[in-house]
Protein backbone atom coordinates (compact mmCIF):
# COMPACT_ATOMS: atom_id res chain seq x y z
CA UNK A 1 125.07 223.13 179.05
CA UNK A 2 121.34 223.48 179.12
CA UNK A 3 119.53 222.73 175.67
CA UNK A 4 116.45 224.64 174.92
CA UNK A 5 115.15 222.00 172.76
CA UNK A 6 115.67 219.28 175.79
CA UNK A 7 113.38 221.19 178.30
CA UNK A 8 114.31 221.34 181.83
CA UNK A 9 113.68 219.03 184.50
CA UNK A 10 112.66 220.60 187.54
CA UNK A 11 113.76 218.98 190.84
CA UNK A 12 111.23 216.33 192.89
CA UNK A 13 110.65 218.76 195.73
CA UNK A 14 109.20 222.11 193.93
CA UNK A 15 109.75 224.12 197.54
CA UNK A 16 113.20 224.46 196.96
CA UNK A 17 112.73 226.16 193.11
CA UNK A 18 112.79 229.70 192.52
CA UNK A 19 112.85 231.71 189.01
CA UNK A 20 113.89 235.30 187.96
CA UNK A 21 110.96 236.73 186.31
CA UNK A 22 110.72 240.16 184.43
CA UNK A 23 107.23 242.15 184.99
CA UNK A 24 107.03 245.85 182.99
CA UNK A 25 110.94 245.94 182.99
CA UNK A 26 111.60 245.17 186.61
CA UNK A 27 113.22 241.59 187.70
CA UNK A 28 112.17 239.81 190.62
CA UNK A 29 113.14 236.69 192.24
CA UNK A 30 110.65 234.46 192.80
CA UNK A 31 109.61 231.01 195.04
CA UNK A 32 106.22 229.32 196.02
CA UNK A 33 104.00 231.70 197.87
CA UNK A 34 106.28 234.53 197.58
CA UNK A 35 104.32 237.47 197.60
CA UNK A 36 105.49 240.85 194.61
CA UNK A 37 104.16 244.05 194.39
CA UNK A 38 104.78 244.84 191.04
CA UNK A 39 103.26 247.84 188.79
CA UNK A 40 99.54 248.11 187.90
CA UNK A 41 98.79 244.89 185.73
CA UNK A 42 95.76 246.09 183.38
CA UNK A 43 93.39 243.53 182.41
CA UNK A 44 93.58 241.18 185.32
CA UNK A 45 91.05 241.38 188.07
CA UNK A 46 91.34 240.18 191.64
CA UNK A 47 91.40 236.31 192.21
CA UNK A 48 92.27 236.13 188.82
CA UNK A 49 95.08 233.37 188.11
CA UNK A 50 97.34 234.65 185.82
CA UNK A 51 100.60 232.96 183.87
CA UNK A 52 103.92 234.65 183.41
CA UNK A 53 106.08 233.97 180.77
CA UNK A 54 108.67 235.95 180.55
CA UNK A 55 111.20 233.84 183.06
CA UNK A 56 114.67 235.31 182.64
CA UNK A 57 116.29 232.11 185.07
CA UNK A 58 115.04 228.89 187.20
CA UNK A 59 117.44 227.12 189.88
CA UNK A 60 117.68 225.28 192.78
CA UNK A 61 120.52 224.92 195.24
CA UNK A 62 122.00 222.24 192.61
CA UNK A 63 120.99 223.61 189.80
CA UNK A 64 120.57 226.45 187.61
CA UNK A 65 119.04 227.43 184.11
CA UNK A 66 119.85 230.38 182.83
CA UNK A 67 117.74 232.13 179.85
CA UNK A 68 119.63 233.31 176.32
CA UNK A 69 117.56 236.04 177.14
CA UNK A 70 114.49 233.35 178.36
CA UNK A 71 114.22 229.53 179.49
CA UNK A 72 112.20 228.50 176.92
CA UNK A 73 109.14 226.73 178.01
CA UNK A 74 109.18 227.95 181.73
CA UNK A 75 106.26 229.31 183.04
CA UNK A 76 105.62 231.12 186.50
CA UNK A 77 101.78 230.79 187.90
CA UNK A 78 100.49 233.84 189.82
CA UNK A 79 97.36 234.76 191.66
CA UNK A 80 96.05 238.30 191.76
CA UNK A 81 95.20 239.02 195.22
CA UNK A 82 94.75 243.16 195.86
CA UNK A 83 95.23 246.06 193.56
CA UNK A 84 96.41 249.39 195.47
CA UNK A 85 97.31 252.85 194.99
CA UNK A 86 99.77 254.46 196.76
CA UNK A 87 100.89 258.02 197.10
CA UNK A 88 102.12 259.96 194.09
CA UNK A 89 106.12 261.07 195.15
């Protein structure tokens, strides 16, 4: 049983991690240099690097850690590469 005040320990080859992250209610699974269109983020421009903290699980094939309702201490690192609009439905 995962114990927040031990940390995690995150696997030697960091190609094979992924997390669950939550942005403006929606959860999406992430991995390095997946790519998530996600809802207007104010404040951030383009080329901007930003850090999400709200990570709801991290795992590998061996291993997961689920959040009670986070992992404490897990951070996802993002890049802000386009803002769009797209049709009104």
């Amino acid at each position: 049983m995962h114990h927040p005040e031990e940390g995690i320990t995150l696997p030697a080859n960091p190609d094979e991690t992924f997390a669950v992250i939550r942005i403006k209610g929606l959860q999406y699974k992430v991995s390095k240099d997946d790519r998530v269109m996600s809802e207007l983020l104010e404040d951030f421009e383009v080329g901007t690097q930003i850090e999400l903290e709200d990570v709801l699980l991290v795992g590998t094939k061996d291993y997961t850690c689920v959040g009670r309702p986070q992992v404490k201490s897990a951070r996802v690192f993002a890049t802000v590469e386009e803002t769009s609009q797209t049709e009104k439905v």
